[in-house]
Protein backbone atom coordinates (compact mmCIF):
# COMPACT_ATOMS: atom_id res chain seq x y z
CA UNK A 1 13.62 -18.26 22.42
CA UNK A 2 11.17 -17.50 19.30
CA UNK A 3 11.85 -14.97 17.17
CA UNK A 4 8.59 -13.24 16.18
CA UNK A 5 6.87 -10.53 13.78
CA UNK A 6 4.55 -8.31 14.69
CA UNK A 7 1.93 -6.98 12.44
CA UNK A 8 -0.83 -3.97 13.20
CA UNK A 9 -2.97 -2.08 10.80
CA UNK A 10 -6.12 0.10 12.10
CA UNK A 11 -8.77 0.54 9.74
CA UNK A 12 -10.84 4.52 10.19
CA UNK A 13 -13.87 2.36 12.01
CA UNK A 14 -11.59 1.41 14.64
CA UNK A 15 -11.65 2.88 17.93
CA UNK A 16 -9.21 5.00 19.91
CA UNK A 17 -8.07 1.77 22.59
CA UNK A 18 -7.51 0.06 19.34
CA UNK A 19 -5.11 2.41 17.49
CA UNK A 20 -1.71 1.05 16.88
CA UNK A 21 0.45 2.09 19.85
CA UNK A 22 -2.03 -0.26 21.98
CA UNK A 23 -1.88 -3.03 19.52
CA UNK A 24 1.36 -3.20 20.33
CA UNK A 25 1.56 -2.98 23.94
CA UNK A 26 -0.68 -5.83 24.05
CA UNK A 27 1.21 -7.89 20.89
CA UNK A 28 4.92 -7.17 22.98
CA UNK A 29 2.97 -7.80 26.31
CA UNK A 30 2.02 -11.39 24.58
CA UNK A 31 5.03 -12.22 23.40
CA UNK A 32 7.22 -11.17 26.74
CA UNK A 33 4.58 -13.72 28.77
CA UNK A 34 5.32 -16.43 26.35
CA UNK A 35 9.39 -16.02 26.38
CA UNK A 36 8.65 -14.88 22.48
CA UNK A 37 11.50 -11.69 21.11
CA UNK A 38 10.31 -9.52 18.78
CA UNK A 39 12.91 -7.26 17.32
CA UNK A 40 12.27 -3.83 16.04
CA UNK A 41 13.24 -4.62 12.27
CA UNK A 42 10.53 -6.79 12.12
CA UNK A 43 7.70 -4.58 13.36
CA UNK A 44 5.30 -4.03 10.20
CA UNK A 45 2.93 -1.22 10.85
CA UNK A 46 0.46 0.32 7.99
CA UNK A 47 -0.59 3.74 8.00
CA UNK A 48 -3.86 4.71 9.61
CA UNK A 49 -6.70 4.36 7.24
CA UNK A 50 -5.18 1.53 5.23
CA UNK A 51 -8.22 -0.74 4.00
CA UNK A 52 -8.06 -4.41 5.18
CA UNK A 53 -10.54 -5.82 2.26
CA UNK A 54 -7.20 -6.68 -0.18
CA UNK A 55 -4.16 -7.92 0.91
CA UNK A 56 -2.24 -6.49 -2.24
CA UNK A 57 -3.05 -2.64 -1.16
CA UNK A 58 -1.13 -3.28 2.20
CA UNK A 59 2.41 -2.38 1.43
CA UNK A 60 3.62 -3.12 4.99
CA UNK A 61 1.73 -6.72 4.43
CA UNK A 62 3.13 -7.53 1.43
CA UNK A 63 6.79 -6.23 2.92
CA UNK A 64 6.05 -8.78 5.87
CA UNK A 65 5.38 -11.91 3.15
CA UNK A 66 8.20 -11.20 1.05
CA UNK A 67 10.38 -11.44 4.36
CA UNK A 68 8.83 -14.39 5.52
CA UNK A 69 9.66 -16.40 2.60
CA UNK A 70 13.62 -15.38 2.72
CA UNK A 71 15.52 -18.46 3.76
CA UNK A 72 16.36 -19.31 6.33
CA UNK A 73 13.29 -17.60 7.54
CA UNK A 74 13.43 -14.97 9.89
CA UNK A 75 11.16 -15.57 12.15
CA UNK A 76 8.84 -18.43 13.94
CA UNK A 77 5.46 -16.85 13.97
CA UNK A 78 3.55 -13.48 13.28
CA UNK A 79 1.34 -11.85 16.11
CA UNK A 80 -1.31 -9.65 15.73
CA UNK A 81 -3.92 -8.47 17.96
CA UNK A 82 -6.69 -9.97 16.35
CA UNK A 83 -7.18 -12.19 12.98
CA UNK A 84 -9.07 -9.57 11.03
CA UNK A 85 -5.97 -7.39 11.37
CA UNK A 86 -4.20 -9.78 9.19
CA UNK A 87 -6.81 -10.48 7.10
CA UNK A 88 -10.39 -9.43 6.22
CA UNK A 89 -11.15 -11.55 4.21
CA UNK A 90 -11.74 -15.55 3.88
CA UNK A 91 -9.90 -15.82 0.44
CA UNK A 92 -6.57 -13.79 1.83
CA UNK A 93 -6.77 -15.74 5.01
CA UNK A 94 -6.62 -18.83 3.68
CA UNK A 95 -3.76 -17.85 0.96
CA UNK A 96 -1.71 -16.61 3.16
CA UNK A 97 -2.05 -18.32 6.31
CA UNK A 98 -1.20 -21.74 4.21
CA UNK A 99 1.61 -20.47 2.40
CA UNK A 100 3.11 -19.45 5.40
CA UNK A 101 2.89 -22.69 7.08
CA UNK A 102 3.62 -25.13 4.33
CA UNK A 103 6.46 -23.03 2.66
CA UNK A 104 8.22 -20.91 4.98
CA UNK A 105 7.03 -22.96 8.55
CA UNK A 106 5.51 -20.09 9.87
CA UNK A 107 1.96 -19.80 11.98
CA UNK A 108 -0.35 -16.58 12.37
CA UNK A 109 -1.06 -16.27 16.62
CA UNK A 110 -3.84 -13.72 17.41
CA UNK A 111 -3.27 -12.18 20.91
CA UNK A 112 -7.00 -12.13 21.72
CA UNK A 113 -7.80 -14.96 19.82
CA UNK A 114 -5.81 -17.95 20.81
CA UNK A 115 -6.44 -21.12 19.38
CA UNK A 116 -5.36 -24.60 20.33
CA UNK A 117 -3.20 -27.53 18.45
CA UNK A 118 -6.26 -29.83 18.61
CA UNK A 119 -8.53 -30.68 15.32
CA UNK A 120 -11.35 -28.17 16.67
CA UNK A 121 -9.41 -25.40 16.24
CA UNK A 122 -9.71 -25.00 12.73
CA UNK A 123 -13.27 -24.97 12.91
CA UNK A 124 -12.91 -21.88 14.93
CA UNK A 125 -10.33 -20.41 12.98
CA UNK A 126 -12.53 -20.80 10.18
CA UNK A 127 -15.48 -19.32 11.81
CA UNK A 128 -13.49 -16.12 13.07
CA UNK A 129 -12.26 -16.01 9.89
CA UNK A 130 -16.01 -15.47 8.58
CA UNK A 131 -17.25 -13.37 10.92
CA UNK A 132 -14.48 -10.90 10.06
CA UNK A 133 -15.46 -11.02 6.52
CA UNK A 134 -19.39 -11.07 7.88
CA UNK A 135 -18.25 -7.71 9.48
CA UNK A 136 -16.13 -6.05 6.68
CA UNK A 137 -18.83 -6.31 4.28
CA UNK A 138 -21.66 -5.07 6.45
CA UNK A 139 -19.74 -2.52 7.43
CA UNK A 140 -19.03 -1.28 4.03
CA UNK A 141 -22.61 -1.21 3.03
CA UNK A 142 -23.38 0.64 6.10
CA UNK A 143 -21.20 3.15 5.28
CA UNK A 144 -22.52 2.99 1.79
CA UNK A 145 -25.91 3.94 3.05
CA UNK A 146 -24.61 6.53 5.21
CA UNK A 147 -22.70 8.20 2.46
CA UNK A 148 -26.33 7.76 0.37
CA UNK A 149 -28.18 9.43 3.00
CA UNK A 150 -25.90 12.56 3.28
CA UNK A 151 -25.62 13.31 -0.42
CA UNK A 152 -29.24 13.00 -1.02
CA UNK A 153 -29.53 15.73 2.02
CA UNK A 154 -27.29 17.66 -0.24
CA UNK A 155 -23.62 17.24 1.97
CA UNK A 156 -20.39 16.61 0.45
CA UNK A 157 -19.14 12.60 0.80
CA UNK A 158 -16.05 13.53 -1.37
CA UNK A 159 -12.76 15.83 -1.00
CA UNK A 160 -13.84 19.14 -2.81
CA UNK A 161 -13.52 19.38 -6.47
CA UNK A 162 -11.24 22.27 -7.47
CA UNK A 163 -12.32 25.74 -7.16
CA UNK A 164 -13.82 24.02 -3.74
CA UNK A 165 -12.25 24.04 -0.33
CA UNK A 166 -13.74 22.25 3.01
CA UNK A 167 -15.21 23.79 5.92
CA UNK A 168 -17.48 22.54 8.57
CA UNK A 169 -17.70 19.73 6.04
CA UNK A 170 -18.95 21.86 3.49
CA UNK A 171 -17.89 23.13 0.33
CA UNK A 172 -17.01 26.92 -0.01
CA UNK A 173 -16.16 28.86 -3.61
CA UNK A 174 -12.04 29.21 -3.22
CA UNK A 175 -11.47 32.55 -4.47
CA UNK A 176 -8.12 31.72 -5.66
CA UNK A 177 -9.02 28.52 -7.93
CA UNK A 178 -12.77 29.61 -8.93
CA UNK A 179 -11.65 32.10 -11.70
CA UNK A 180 -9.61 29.52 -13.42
CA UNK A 181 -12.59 27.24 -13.52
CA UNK A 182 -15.02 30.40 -15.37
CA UNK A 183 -12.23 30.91 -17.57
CA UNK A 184 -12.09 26.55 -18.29
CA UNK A 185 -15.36 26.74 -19.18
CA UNK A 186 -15.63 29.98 -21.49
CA UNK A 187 -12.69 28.80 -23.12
CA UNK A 188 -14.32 25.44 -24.30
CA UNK A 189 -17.34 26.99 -25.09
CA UNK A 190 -15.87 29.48 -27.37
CA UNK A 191 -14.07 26.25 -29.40
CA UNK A 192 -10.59 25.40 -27.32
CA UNK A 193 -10.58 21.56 -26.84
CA UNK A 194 -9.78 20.04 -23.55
CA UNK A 195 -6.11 19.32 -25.04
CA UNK A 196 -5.53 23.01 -25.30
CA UNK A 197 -7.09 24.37 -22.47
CA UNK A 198 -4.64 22.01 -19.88
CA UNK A 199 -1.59 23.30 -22.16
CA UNK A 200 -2.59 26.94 -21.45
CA UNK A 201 -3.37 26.48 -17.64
CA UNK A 202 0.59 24.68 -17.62
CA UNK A 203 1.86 27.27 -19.69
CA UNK A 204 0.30 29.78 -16.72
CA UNK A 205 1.71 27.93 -14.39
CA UNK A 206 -1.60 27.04 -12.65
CA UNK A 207 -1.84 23.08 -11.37
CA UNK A 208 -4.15 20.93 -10.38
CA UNK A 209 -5.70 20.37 -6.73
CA UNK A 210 -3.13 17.83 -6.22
CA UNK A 211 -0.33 20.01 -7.70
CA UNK A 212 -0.03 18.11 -11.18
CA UNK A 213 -0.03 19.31 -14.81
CA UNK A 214 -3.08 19.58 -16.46
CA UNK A 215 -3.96 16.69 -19.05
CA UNK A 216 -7.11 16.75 -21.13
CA UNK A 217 -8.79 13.85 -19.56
CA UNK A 218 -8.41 16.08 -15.68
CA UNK A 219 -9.63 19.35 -18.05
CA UNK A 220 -12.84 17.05 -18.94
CA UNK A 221 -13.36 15.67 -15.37
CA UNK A 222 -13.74 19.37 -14.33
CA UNK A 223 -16.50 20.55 -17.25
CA UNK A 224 -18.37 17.21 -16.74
CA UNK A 225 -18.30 17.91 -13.08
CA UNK A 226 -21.99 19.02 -12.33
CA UNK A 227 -20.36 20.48 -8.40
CA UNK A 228 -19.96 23.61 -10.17
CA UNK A 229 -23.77 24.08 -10.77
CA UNK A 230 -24.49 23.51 -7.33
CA UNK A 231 -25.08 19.11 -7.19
CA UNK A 232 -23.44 16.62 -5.72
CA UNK A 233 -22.44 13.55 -7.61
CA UNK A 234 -21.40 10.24 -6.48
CA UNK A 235 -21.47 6.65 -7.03
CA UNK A 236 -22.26 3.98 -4.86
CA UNK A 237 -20.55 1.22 -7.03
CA UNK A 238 -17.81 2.89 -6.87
CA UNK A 239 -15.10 5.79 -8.86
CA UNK A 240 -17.38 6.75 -11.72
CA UNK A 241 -14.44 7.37 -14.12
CA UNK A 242 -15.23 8.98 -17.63
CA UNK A 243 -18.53 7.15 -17.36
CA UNK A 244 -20.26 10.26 -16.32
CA UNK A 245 -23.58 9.01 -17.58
CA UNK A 246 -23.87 5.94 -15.55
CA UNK A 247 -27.20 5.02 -14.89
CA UNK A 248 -25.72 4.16 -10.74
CA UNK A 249 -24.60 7.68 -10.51
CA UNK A 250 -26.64 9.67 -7.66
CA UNK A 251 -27.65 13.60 -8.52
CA UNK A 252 -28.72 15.65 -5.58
CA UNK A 253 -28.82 19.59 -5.21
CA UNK A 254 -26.14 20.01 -3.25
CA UNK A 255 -25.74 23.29 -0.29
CA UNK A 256 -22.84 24.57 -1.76
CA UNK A 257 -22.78 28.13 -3.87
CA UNK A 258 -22.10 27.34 -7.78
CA UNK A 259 -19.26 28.85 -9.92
CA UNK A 260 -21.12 28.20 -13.39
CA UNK A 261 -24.26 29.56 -14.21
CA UNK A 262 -26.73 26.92 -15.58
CA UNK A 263 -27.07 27.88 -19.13
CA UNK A 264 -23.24 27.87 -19.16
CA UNK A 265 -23.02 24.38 -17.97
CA UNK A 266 -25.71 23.07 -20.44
CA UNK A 267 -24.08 24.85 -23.57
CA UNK A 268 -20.83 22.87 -22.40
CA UNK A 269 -22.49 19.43 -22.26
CA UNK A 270 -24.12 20.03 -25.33
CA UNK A 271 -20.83 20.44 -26.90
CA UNK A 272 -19.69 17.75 -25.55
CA UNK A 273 -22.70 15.12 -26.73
CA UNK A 274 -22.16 16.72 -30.09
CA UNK A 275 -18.15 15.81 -30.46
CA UNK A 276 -18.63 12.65 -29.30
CA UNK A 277 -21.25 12.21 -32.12
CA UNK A 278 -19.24 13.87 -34.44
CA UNK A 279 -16.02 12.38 -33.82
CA UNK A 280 -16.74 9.69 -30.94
CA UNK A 281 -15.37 6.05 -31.47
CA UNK A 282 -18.48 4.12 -31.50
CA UNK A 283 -18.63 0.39 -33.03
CA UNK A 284 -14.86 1.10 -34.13
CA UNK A 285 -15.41 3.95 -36.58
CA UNK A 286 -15.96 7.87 -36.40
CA UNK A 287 -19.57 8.94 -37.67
CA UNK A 288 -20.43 11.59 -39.49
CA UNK A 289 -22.56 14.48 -38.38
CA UNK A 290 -26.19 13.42 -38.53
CA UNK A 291 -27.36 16.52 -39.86
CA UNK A 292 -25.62 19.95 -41.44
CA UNK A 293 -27.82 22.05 -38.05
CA UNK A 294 -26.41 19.39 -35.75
CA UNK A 295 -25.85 21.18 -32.36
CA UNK A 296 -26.90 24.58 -33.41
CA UNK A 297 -30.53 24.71 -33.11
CA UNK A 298 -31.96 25.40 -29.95
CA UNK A 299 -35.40 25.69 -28.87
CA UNK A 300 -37.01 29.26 -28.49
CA UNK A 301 -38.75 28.35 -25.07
CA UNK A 302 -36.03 26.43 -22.90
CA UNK A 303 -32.41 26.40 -24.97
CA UNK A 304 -32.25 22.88 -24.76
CA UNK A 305 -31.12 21.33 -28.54
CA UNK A 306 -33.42 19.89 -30.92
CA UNK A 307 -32.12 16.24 -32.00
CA UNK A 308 -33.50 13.58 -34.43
CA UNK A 309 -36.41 12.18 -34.27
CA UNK A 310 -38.07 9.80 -36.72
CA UNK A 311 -35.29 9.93 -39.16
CA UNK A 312 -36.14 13.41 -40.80
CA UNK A 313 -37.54 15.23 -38.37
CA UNK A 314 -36.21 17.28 -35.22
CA UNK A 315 -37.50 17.82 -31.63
CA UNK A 316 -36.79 19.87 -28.16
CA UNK A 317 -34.57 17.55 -26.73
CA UNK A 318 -35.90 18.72 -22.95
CA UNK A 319 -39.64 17.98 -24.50
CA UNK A 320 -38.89 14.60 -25.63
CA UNK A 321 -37.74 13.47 -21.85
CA UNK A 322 -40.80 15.95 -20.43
CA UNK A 323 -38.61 18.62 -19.27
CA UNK A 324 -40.02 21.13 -21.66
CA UNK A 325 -44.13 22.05 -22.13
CA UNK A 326 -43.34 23.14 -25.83
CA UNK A 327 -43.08 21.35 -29.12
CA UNK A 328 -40.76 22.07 -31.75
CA UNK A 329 -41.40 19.91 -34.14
CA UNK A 330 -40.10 20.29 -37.73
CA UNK A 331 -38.37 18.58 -40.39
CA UNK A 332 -35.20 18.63 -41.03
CA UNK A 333 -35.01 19.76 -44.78
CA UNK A 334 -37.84 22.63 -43.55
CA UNK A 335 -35.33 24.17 -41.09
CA UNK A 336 -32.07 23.82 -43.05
CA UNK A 337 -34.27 25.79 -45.95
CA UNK A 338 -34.87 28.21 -43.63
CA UNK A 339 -31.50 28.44 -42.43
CA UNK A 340 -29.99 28.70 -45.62
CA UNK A 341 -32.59 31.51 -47.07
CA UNK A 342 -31.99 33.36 -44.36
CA UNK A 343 -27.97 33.19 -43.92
CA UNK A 344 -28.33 34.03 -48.09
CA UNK A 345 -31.06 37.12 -47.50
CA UNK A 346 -28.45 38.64 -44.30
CA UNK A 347 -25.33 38.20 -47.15
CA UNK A 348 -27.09 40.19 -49.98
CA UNK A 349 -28.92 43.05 -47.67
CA UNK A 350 -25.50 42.66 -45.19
CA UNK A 351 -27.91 42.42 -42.00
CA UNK A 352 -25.92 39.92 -40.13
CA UNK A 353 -25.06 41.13 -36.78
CA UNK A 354 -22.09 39.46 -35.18
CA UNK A 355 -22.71 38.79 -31.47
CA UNK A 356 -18.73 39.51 -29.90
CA UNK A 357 -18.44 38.73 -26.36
CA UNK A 358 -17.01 41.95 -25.08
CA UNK A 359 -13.53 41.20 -23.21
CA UNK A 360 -13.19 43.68 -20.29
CA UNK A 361 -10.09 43.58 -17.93
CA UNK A 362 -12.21 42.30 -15.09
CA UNK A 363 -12.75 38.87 -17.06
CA UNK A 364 -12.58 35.82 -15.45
CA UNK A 365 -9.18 35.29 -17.86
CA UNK A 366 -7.63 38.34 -16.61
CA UNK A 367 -8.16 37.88 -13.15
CA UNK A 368 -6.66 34.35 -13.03
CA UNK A 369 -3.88 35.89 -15.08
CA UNK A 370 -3.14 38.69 -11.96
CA UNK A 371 -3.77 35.81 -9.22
CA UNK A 372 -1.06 34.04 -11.49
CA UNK A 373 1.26 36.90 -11.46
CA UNK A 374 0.71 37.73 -7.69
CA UNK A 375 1.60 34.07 -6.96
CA UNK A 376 4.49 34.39 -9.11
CA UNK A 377 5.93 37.60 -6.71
CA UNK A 378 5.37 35.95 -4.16
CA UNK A 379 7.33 32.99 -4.84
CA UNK A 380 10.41 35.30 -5.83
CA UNK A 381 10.25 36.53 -2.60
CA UNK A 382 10.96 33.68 -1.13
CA UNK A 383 14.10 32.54 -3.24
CA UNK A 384 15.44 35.50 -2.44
CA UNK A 385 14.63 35.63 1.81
CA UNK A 386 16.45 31.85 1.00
CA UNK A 387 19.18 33.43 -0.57
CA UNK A 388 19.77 36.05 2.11
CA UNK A 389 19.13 32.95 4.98
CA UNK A 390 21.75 31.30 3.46
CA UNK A 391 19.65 28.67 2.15
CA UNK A 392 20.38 28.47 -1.66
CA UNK A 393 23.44 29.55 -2.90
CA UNK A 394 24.29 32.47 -5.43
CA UNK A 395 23.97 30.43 -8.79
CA UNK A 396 20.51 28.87 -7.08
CA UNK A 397 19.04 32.18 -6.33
CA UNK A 398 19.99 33.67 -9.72
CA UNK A 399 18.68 30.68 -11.86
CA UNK A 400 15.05 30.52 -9.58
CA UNK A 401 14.77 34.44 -10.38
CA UNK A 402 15.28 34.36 -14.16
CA UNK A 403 12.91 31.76 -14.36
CA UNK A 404 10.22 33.61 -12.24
CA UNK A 405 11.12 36.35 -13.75
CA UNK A 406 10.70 35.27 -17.54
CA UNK A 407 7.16 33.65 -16.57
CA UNK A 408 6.01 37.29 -14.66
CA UNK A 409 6.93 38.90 -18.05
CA UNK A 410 4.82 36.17 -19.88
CA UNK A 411 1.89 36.50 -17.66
CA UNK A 412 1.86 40.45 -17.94
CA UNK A 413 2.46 40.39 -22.15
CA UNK A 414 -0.39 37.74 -22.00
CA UNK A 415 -2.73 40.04 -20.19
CA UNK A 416 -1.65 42.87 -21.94
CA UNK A 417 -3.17 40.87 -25.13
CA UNK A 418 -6.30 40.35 -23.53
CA UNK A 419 -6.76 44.23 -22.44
CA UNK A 420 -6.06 45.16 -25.96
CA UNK A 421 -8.49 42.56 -27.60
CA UNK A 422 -10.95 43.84 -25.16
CA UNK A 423 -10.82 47.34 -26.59
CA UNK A 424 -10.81 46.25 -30.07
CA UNK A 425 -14.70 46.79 -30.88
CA UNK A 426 -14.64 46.74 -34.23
CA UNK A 427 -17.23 45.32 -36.52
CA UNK A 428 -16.21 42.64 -38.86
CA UNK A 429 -16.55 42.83 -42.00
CA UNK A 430 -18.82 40.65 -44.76
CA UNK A 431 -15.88 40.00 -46.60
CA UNK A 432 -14.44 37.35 -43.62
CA UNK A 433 -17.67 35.39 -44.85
CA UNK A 434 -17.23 33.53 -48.58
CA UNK A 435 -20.54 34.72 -50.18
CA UNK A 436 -20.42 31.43 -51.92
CA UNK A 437 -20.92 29.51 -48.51
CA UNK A 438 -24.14 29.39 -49.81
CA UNK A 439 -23.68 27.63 -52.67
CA UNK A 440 -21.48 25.04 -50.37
CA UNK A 441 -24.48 24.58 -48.26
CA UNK A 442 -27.14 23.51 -50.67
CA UNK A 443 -23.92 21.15 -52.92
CA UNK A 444 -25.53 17.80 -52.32
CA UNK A 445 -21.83 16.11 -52.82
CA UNK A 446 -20.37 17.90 -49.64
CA UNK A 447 -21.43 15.82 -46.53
CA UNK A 448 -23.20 16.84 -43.57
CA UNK A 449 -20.26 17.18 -41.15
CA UNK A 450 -17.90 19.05 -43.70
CA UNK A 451 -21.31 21.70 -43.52
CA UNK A 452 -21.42 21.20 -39.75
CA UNK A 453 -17.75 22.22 -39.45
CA UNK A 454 -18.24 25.16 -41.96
CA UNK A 455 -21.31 26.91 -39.99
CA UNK A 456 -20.19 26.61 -36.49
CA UNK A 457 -16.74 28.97 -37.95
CA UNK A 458 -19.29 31.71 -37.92
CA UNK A 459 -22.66 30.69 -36.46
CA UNK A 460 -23.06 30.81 -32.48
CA UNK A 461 -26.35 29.31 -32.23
CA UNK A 462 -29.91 29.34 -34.40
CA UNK A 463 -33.20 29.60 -31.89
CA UNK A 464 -35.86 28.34 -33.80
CA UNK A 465 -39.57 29.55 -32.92
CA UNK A 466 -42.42 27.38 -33.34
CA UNK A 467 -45.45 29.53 -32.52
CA UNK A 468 -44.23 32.39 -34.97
CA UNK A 469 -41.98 29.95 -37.47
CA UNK A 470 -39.20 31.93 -38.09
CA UNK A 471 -35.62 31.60 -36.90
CA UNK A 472 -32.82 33.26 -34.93
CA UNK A 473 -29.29 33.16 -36.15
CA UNK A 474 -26.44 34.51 -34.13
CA UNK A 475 -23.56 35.13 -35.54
CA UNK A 476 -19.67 35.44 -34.37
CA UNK A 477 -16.17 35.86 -34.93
């Protein structure tokens, strides 16, 4: 009697007669009509879902290879239900099938696709073989098109971002995750890098949506993540990565409610183009700011920046790609002049006006600092209900509770902090500024990004007006 293994994988386009309990009726129905033993040990089955395209991503697969080629070899033959359930592919097929026979003596039987020992058969084989592939790939860009379809209709093709959950295959705001992305964003914008906002989400014991620590590169995926504005993203070439300005990437209003307010979003991505010019790796080495305003002046009629133009001269960013109906045109020594004079007149007459974001207990910080704590109870409820179950002993119980306990008391001290610096209104005073930063802007020997660096410790943003030439400066602490 041959001894045989069976193989079965179901791919998600496969229907219900085909899932893998029938595959194997019909493989052990095969082999008991052929006097063919199949013992349970050798019975590789993938999980549901598990592509076919790549050989390599099939554990169970691989499992069944590495078997086959122990000596002396285990079994006579491998039976599937059909060929493309071994492979989808042409290249795979071949690889494997070949190896199989000329190394290990082993041949590939399809239950519903039986071939003969004559010459002919291989044609066949090799046809099957290619209609399998044939199918694969037109099925892929079917679904392809289908995805394309739904997300330019505005409906979710992906898992939902965090702050997100699914319903009715739509995204809804998750109450309990959406405060922690305000308070990622306000936190960048007000100067925290992406570094130390995932060490203060760890150190609040918040995770990500799969449960992880925070790094900065998972910080960044979430402010570059245009979901939270109300789009839908996706690529049809494939995971978009950190390449979040690929020119294959698809942009549709999505029918979801946003967390982040547009102007919010756009002051983030500004700060974001401006670091990477700033201190970006490009051709091997870091550049230096491009201009001492770099990133600070806005235009007076739509907020967007005004970038280089020409060399010398700046323009609305949003008018140069005909998103904005004004110019703002100017050079660049003209406005830094102007800046200058006028950070110089606010110093001598001590007009400046700081502009202090006022920190109330209801901020989006504070709130994901109770959710934190409530989670944080809740959790030392349950050590102790596991205690009194008899679950965890007395030295378990005692070590979980200390160290729920110590994190509660950080969490409350830490929103304590916040409360107070809230109801600290206080006007700072002229002396936090140097009154010689004036004579550090105009020093022709300090470079552009050392003045860059200096005005964005106390400048928010400069709006420059056109129409009445004057400027804006807002300043902060």
């Amino acid at each position: 009697m041959k001894i045989a293994a069976a193989y079965i994988r179901v791919s998600t386009d496969d229907q219900l007669e085909y899932s893998p309990d029938s595959q194997l009726n019909k493989i052990m129905e095969y082999a008991k009509n052929n006097d063919i033993n199949i013992p349970k040990k050798f019975v590789f089955r993938e999980n549901e879902g598990i592509s076919g395209k790549k050989a390599s991503k099939r554990p169970q697969f691989m499992r069944m290879i590495g078997t086959a080629k122990k000596k002396p070899k285990p079994f006579d033959i491998i039976i599937v239900w059909k060929f493309s359930r071994f492979a989808r592919n042409r290249r795979d097929s071949i690889v494997y099938k070949s190896m199989l026979r000329k190394q290990c003596g082993i041949d590939v039987v399809s239950v519903t696709e039986q071939l003969s020992d004559d010459k002919m058969s291989i044609i066949v084989e090799a046809m099957i073989e290619a209609m399998d592939e044939y199918y694969s790939i037109n099925l892929g860009e079917e679904v392809k098109r289908g995805m394309g379809e739904k997300v330019r209709r505005g409906e979710p093709v992906t898992p939902p971002a965090f702050g997100y959950f699914m319903k009715d295959k739509k995204y809804y705001i998750n109450p309990d995750t959406s405060s922690t992305v305000k308070m990622m964003f306000s936190d960048f914008i007000n100067g925290m890098g992406c570094r130390a906002i995932a060490e203060k989400l760890n150190s609040m014991g918040i995770r990500t949506k799969m449960g992880g620590l925070w790094e900065n590169r998972s910080v960044e995926y979430v402010l570059r993540n245009p979901v939270y504005i109300g789009k839908i993203r996706w690529n049809p070439k494939g995971i978009t990565g950190r390449n979040y300005n690929s020119e294959d990437i698809i942009l549709c209003d999505g029918k979801h409610e946003s967390i982040i307010d547009f102007y919010t979003w756009e002051k983030v991505q500004d700060r974001f183009t401006v670091n990477k010019k700033m201190y970006g790796k490009i051709t091997g080495k870091k550049l230096n700011s491009n201009f001492m305003l770099q990133g600070l002046i806005k235009c007076s009629s739509c907020g967007a920046n005004l970038t280089k133009v020409g060399g010398y001269n700046l323009q609305c960013q949003a008018y140069s790609h005909g998103k904005c109906n004004t110019s703002h045109f100017i050079s660049i020594k003209k406005i830094e002049n102007m800046v200058v004079s006028a950070i110089a007149e606010n110093l001598k007459y001590q007009e400046i006006q700081f502009n202090k974001k006022p920190k109330t207990e209801d901020s989006c910080e504070c709130k994901v600092i109770k959710k934190q704590i409530a989670k944080e109870k809740i959790k030392l409820n349950r050590v102790k209900e596991s205690y009194q179950n008899g679950i965890d002993t007395l030295i378990e119980y005692k070590s979980q509770k200390e160290n729920i306990t110590k994190r509660i008391e950080e969490l409350q001290k830490m929103n304590i902090d916040k409360i107070s610096n809230s109801q600290n209104t206080n006007t700072p005073k002229l002396s936090t500024l140097q009154v010689n930063v004036v004579e550090y802007l105009k020093d022709i020997n300090i470079s552009c990004k050392n003045k860059n660096m200096l005005l964005r410790t106390f400048i928010d943003k400069i709006i420059y007006n056109k129409s009445q030439n004057k400027i804006e400066i807002f300043y902060y602490i």
